[in-house]
PDB file of N, CA and C in Angstrom:
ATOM      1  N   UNK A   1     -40.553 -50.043  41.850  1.00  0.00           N
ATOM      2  CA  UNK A   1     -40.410 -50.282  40.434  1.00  0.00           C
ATOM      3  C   UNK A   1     -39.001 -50.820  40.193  1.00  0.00           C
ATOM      4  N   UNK A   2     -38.590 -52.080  39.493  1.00  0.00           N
ATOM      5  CA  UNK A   2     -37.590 -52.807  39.053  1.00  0.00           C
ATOM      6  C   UNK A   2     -37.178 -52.577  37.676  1.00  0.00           C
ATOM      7  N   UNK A   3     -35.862 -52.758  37.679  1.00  0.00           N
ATOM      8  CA  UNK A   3     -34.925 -52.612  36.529  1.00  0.00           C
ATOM      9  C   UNK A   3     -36.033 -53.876  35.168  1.00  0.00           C
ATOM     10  N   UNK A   4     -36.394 -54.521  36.002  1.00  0.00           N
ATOM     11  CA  UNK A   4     -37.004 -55.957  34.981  1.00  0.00           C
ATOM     12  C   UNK A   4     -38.823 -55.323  34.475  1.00  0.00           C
ATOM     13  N   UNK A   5     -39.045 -54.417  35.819  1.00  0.00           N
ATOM     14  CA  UNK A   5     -40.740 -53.932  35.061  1.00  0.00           C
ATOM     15  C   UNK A   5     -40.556 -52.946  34.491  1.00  0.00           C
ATOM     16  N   UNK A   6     -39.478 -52.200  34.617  1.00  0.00           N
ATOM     17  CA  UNK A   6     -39.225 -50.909  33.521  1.00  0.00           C
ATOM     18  C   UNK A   6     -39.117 -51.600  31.812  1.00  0.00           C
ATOM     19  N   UNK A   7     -38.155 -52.221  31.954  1.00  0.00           N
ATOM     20  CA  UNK A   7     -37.767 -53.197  30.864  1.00  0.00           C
ATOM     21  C   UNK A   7     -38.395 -53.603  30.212  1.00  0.00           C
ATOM     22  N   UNK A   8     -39.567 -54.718  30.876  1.00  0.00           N
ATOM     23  CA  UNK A   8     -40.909 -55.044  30.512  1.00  0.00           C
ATOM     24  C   UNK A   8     -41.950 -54.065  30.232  1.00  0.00           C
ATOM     25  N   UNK A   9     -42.242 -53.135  30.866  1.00  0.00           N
ATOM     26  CA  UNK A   9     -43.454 -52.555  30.533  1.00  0.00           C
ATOM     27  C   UNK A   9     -43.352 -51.111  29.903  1.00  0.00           C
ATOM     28  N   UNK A  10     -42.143 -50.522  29.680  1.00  0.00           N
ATOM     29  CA  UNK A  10     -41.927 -49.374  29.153  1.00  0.00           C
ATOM     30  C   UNK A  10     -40.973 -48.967  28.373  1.00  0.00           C
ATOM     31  N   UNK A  11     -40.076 -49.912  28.673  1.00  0.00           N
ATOM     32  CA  UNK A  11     -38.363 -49.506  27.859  1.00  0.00           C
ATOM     33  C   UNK A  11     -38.341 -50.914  27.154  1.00  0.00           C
ATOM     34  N   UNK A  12     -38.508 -50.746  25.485  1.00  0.00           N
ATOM     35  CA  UNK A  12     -37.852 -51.338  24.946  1.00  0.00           C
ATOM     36  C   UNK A  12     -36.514 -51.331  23.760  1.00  0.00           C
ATOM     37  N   UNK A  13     -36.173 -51.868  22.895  1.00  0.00           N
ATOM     38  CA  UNK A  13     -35.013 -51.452  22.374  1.00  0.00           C
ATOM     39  C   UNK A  13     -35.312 -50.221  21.522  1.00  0.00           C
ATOM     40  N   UNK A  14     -36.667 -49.957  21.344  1.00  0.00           N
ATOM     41  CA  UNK A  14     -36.575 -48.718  20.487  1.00  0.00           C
ATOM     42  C   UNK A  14     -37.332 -47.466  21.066  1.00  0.00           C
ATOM     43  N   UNK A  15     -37.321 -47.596  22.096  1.00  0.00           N
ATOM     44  CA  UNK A  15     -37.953 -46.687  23.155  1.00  0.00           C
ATOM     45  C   UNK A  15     -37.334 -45.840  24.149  1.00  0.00           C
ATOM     46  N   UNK A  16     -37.151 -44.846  24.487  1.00  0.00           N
ATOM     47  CA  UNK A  16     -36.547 -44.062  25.497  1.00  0.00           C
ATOM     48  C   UNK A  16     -37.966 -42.832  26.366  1.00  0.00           C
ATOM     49  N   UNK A  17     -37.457 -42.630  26.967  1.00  0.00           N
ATOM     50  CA  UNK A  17     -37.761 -41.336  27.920  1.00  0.00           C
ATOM     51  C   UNK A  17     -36.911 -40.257  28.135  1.00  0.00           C
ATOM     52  N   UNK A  18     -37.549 -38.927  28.505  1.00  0.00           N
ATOM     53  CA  UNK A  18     -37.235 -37.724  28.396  1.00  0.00           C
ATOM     54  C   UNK A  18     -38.112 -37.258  30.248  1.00  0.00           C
ATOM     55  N   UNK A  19     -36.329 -37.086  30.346  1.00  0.00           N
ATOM     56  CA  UNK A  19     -36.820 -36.743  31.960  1.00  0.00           C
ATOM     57  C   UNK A  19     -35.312 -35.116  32.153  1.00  0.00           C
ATOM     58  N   UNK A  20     -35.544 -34.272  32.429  1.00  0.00           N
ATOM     59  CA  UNK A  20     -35.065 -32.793  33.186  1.00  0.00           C
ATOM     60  C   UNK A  20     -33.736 -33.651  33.797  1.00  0.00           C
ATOM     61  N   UNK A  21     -32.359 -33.206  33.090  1.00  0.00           N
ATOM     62  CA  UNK A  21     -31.095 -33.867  34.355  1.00  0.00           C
ATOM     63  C   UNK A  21     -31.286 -33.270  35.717  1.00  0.00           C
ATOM     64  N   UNK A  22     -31.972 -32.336  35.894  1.00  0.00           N
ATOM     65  CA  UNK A  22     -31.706 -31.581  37.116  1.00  0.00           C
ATOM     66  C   UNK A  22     -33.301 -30.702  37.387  1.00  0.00           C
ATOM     67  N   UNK A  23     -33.821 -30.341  38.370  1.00  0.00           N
ATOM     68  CA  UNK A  23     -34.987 -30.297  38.821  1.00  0.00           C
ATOM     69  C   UNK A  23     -34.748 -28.641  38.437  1.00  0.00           C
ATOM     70  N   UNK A  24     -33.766 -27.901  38.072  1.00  0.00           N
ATOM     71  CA  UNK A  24     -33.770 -26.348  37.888  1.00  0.00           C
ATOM     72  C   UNK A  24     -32.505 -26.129  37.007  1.00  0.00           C
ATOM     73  N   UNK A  25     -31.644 -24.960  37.002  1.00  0.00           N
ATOM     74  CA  UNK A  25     -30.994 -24.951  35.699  1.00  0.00           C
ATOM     75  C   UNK A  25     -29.566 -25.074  36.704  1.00  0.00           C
ATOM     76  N   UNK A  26     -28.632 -25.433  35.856  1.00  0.00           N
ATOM     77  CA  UNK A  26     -27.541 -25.438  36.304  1.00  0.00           C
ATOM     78  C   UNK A  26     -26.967 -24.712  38.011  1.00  0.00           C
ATOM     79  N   UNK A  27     -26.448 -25.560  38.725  1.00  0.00           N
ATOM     80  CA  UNK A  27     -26.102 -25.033  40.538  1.00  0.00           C
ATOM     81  C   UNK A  27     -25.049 -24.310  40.337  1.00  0.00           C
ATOM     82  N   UNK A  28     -24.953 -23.704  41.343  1.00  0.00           N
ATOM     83  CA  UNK A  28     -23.521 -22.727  41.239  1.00  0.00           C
ATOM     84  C   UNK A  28     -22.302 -23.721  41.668  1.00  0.00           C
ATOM     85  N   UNK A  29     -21.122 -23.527  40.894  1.00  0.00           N
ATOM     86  CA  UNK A  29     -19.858 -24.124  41.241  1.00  0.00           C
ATOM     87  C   UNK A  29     -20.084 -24.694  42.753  1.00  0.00           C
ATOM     88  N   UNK A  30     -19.595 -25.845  42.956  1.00  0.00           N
ATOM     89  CA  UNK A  30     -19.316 -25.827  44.341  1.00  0.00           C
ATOM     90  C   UNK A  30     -21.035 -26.368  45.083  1.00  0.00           C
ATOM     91  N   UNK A  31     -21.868 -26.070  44.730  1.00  0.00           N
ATOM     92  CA  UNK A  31     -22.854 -26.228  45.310  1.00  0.00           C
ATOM     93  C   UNK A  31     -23.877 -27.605  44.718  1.00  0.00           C
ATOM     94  N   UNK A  32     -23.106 -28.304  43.964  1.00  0.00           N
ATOM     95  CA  UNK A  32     -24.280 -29.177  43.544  1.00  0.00           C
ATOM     96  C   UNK A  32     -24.357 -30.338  44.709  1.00  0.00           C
ATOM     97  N   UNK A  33     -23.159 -30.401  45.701  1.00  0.00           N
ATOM     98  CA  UNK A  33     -23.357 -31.591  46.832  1.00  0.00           C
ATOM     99  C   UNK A  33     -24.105 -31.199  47.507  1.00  0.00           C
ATOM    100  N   UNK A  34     -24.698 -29.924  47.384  1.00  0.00           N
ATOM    101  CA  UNK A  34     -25.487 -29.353  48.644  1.00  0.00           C
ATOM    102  C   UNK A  34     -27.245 -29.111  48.196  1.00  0.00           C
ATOM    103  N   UNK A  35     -27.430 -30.069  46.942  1.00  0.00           N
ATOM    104  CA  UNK A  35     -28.242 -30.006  46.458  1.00  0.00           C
ATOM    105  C   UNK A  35     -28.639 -31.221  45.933  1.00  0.00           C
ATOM    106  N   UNK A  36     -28.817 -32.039  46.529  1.00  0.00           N
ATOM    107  CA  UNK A  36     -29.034 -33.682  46.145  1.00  0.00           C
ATOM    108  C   UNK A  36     -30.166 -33.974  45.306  1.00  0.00           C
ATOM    109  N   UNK A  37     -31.150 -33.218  45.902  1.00  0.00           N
ATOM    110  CA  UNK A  37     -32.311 -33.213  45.569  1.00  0.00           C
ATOM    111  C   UNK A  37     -32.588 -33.040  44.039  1.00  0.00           C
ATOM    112  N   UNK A  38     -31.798 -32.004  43.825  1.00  0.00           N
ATOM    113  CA  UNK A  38     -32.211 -31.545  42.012  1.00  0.00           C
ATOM    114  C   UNK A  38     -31.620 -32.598  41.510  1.00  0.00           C
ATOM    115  N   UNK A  39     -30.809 -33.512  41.675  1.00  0.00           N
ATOM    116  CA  UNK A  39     -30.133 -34.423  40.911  1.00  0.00           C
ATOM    117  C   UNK A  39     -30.879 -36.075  40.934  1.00  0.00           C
ATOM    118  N   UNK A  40     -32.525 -35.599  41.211  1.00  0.00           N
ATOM    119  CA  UNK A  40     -32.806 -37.082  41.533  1.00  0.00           C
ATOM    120  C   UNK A  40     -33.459 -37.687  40.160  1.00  0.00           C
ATOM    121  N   UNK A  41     -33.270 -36.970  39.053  1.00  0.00           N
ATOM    122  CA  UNK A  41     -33.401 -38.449  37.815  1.00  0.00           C
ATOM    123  C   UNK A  41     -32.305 -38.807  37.537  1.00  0.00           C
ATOM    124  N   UNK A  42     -31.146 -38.064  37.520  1.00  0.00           N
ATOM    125  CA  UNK A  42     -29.716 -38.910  37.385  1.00  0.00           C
ATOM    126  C   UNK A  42     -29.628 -39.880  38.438  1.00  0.00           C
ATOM    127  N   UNK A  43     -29.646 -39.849  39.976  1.00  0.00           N
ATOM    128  CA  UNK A  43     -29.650 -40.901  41.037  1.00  0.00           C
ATOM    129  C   UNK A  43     -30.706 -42.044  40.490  1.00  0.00           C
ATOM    130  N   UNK A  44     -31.872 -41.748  39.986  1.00  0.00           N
ATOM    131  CA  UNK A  44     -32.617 -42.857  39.781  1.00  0.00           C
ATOM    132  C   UNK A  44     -32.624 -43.649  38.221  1.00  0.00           C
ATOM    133  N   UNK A  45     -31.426 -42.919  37.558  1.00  0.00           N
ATOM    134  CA  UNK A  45     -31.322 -43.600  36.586  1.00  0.00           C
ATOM    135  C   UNK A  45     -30.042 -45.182  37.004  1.00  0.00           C
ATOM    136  N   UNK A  46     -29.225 -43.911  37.852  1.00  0.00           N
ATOM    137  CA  UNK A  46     -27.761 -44.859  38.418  1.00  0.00           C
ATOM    138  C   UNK A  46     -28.567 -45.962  39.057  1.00  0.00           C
ATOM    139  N   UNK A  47     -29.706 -45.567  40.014  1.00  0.00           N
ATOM    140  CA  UNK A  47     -30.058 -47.180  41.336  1.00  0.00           C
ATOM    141  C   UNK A  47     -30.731 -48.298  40.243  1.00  0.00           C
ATOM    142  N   UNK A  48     -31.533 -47.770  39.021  1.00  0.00           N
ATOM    143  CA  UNK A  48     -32.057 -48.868  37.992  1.00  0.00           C
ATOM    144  C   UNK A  48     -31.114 -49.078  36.835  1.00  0.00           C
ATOM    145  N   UNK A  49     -30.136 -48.671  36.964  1.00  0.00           N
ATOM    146  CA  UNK A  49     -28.679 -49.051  35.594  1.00  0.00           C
ATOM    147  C   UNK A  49     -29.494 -48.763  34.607  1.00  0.00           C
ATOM    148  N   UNK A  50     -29.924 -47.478  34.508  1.00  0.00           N
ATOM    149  CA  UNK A  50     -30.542 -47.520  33.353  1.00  0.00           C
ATOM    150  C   UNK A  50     -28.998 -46.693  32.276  1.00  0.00           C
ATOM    151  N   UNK A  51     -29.097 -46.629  31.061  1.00  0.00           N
ATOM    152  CA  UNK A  51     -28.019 -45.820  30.452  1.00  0.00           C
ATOM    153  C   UNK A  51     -28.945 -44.570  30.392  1.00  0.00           C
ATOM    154  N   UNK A  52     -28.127 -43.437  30.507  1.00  0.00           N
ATOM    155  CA  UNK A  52     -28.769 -41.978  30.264  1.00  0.00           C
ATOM    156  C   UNK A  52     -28.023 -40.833  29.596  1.00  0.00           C
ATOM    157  N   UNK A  53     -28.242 -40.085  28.540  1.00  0.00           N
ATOM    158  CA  UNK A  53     -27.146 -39.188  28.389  1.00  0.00           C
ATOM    159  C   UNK A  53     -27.869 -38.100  28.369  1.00  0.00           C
ATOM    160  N   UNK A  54     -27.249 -36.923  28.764  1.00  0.00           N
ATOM    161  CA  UNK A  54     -27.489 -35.362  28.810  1.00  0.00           C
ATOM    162  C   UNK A  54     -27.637 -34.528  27.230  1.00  0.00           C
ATOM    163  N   UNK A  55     -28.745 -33.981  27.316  1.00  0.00           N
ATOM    164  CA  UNK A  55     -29.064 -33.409  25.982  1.00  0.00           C
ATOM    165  C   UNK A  55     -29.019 -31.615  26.239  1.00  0.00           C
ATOM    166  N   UNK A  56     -27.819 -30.948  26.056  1.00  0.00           N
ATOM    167  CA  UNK A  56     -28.147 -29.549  26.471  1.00  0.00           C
ATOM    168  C   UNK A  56     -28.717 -28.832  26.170  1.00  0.00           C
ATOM    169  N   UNK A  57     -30.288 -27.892  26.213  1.00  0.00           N
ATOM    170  CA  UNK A  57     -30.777 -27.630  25.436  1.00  0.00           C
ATOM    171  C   UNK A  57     -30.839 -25.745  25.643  1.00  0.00           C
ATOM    172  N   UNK A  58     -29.690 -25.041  25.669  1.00  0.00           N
ATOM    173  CA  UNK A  58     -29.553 -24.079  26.030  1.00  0.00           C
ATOM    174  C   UNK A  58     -29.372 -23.331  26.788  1.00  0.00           C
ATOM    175  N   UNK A  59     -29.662 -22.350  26.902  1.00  0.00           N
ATOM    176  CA  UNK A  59     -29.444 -21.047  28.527  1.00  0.00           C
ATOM    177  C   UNK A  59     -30.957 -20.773  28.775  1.00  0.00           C
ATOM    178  N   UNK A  60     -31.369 -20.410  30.152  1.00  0.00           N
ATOM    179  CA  UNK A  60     -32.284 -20.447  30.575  1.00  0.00           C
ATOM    180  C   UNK A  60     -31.771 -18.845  30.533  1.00  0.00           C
ATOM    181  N   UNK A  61     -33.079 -17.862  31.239  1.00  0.00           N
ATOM    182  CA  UNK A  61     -33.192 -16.512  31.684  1.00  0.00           C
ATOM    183  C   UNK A  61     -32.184 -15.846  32.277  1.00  0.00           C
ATOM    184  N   UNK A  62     -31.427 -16.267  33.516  1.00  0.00           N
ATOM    185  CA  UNK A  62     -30.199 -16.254  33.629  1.00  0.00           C
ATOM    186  C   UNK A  62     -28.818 -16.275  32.815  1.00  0.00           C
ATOM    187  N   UNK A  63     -28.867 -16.966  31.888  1.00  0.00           N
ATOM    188  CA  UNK A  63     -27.902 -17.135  31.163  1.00  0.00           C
ATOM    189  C   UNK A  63     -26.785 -18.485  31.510  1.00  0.00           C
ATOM    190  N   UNK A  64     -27.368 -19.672  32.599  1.00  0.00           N
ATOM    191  CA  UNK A  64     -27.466 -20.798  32.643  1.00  0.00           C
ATOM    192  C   UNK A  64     -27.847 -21.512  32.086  1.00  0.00           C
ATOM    193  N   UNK A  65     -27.200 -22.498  31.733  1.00  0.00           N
ATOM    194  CA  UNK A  65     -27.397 -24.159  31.173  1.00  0.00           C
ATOM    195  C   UNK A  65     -28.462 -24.886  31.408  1.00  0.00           C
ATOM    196  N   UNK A  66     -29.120 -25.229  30.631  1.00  0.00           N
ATOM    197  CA  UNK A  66     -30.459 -26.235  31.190  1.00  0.00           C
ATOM    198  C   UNK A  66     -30.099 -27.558  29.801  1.00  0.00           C
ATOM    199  N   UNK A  67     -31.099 -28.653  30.348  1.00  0.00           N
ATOM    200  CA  UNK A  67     -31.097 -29.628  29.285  1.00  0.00           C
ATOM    201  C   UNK A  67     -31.646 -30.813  29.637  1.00  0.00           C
ATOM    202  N   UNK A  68     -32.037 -32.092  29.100  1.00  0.00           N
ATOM    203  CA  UNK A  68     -32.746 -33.059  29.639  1.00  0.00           C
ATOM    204  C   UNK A  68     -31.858 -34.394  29.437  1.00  0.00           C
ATOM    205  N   UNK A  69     -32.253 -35.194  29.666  1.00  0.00           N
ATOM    206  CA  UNK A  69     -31.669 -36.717  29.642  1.00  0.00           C
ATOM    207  C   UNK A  69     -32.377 -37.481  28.838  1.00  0.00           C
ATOM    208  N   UNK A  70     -31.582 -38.548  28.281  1.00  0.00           N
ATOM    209  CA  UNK A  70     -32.338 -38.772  27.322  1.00  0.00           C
ATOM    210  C   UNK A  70     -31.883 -40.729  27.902  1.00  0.00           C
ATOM    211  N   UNK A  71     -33.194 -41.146  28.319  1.00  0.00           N
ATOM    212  CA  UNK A  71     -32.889 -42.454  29.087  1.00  0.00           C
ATOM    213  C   UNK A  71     -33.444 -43.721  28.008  1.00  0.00           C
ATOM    214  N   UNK A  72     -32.681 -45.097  28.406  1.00  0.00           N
ATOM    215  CA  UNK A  72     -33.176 -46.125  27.486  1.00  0.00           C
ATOM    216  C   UNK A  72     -33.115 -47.285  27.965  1.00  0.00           C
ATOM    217  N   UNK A  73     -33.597 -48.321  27.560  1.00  0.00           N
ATOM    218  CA  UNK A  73     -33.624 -49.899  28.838  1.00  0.00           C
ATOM    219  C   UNK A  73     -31.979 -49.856  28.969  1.00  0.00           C
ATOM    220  N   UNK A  74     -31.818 -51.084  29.857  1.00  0.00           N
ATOM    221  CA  UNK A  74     -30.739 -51.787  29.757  1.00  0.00           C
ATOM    222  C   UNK A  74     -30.162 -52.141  28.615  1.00  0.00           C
ATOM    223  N   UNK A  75     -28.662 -51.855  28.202  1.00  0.00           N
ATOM    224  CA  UNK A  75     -27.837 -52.066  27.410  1.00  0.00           C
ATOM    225  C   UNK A  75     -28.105 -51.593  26.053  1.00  0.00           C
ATOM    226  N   UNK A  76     -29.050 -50.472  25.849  1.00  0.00           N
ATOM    227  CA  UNK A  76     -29.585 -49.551  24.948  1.00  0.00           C
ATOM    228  C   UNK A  76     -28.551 -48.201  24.423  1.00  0.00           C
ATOM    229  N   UNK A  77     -27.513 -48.677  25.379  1.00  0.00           N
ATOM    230  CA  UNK A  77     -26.960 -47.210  25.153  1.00  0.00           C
ATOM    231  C   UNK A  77     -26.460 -46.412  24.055  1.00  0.00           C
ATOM    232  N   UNK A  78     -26.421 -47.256  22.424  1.00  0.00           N
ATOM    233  CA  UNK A  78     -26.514 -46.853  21.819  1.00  0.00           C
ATOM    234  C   UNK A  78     -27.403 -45.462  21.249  1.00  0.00           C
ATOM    235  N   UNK A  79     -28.958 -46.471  21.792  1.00  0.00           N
ATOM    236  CA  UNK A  79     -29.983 -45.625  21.955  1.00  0.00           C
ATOM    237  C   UNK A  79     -30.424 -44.490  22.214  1.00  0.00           C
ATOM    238  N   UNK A  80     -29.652 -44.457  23.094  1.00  0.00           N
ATOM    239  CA  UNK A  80     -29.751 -43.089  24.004  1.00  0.00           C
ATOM    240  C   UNK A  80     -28.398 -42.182  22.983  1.00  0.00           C
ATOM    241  N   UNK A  81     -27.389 -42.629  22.844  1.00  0.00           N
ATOM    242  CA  UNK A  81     -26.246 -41.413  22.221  1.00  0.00           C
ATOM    243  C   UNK A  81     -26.933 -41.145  20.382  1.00  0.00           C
ATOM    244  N   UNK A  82     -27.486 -41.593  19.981  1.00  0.00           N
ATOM    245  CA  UNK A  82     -28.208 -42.064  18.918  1.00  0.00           C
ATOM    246  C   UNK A  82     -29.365 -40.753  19.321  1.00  0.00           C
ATOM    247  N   UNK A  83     -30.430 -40.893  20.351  1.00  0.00           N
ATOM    248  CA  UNK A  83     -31.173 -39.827  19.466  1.00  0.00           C
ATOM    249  C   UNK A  83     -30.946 -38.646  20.609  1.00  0.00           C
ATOM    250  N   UNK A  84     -29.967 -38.486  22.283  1.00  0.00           N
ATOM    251  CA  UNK A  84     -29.094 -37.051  21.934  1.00  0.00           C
ATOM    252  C   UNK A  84     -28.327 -36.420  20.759  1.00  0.00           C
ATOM    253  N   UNK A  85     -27.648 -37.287  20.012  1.00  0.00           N
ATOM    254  CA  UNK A  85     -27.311 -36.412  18.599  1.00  0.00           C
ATOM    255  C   UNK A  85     -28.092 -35.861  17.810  1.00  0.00           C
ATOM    256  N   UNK A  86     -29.391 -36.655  17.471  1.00  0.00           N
ATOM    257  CA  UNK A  86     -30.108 -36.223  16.854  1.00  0.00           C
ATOM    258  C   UNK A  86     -30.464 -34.530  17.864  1.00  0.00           C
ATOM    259  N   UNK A  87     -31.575 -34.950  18.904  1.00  0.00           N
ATOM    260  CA  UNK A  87     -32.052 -33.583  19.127  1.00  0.00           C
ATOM    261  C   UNK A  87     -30.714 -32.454  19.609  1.00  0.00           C
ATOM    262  N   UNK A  88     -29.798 -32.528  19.751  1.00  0.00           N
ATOM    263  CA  UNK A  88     -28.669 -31.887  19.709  1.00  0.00           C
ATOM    264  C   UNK A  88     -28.729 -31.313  18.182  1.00  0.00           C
ATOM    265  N   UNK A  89     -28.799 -31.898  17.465  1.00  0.00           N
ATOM    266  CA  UNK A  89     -28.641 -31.283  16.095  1.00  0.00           C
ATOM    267  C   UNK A  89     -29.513 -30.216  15.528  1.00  0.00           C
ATOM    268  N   UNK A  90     -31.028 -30.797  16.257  1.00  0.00           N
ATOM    269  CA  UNK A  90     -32.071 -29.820  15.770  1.00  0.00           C
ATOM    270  C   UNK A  90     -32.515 -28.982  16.855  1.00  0.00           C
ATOM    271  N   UNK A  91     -31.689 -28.851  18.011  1.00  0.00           N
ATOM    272  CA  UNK A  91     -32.060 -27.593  18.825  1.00  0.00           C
ATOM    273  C   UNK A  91     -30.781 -26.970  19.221  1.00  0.00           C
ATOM    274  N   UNK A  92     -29.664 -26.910  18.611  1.00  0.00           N
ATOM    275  CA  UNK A  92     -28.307 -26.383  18.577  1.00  0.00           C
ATOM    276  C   UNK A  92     -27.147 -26.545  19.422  1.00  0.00           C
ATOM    277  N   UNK A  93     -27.382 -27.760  20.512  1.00  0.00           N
ATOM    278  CA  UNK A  93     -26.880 -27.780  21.038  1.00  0.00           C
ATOM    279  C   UNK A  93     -26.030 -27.296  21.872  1.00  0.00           C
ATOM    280  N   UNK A  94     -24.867 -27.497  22.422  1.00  0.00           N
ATOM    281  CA  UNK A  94     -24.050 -26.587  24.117  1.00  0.00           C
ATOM    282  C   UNK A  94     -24.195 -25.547  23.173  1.00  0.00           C
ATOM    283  N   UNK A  95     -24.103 -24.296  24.383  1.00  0.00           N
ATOM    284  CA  UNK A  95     -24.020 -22.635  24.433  1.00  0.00           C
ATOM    285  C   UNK A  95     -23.551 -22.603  25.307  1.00  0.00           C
ATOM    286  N   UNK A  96     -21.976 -21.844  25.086  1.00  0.00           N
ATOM    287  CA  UNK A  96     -21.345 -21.027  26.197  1.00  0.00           C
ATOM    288  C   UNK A  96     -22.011 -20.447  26.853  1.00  0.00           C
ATOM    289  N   UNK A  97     -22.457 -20.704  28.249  1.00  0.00           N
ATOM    290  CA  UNK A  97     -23.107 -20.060  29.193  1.00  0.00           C
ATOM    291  C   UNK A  97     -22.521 -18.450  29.457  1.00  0.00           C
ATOM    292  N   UNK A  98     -22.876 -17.767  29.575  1.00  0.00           N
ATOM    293  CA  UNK A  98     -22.895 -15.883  29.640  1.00  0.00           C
ATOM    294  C   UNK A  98     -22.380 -15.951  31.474  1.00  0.00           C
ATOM    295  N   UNK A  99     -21.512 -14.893  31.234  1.00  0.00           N
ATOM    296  CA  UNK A  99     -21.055 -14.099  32.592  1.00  0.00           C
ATOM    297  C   UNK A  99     -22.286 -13.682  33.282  1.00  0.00           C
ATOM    298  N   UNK A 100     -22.319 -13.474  34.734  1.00  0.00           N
ATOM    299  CA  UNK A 100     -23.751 -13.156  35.625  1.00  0.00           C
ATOM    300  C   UNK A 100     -22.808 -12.137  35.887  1.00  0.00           C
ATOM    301  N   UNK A 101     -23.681 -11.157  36.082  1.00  0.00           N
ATOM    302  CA  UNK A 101     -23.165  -9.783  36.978  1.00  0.00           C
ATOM    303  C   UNK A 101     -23.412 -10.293  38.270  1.00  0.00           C
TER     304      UNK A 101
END
């Protein structure tokens, strides 16, 4: 799949996708190089230049960070900071993540 059939057949200027930044909730310090894997819609946003921004959408069970990406064609990036503010607004956006025992 190409930067030009994404473009064409799914992303246009008023269109985005909603894809998980990370395959589970936030890695422990230190450990996200050792975890490539959870980071593969950010890698596949970087290999298709797509613009993407992070939408935080709270603490998971743990008391970790979770949140999604909020992706848009090429040179959309308005797009994308445009409706993270929005759902930032209506689901409360960052939370100081809580101490783990």
């Amino acid at each position: 799949m190409n930067q030009c059939f994404l473009q064409q057949t799914i992303l246009d200027e008023n269109s985005v996708l909603l894809f998980p930044t990370f395959v589970s909730s936030a890695p422990a310090v230190g450990q996200c190089a050792l975890l490539t894997i959870s980071g593969v819609f950010c890698i596949l946003c970087n290999i298709l230049r797509l613009p993407a921004t992070h939408v935080p959408m709270g603490l998971n069970k743990r008391g970790l960070p979770i949140g999604f990406q909020v992706i848009a064609a090429p040179h959309q990036d308005r797009l994308c900071l445009a409706v993270a503010k929005e759902l930032e607004k209506a689901f409360g956006g960052w939370v100081s993540p809580t101490k783990l025992n």
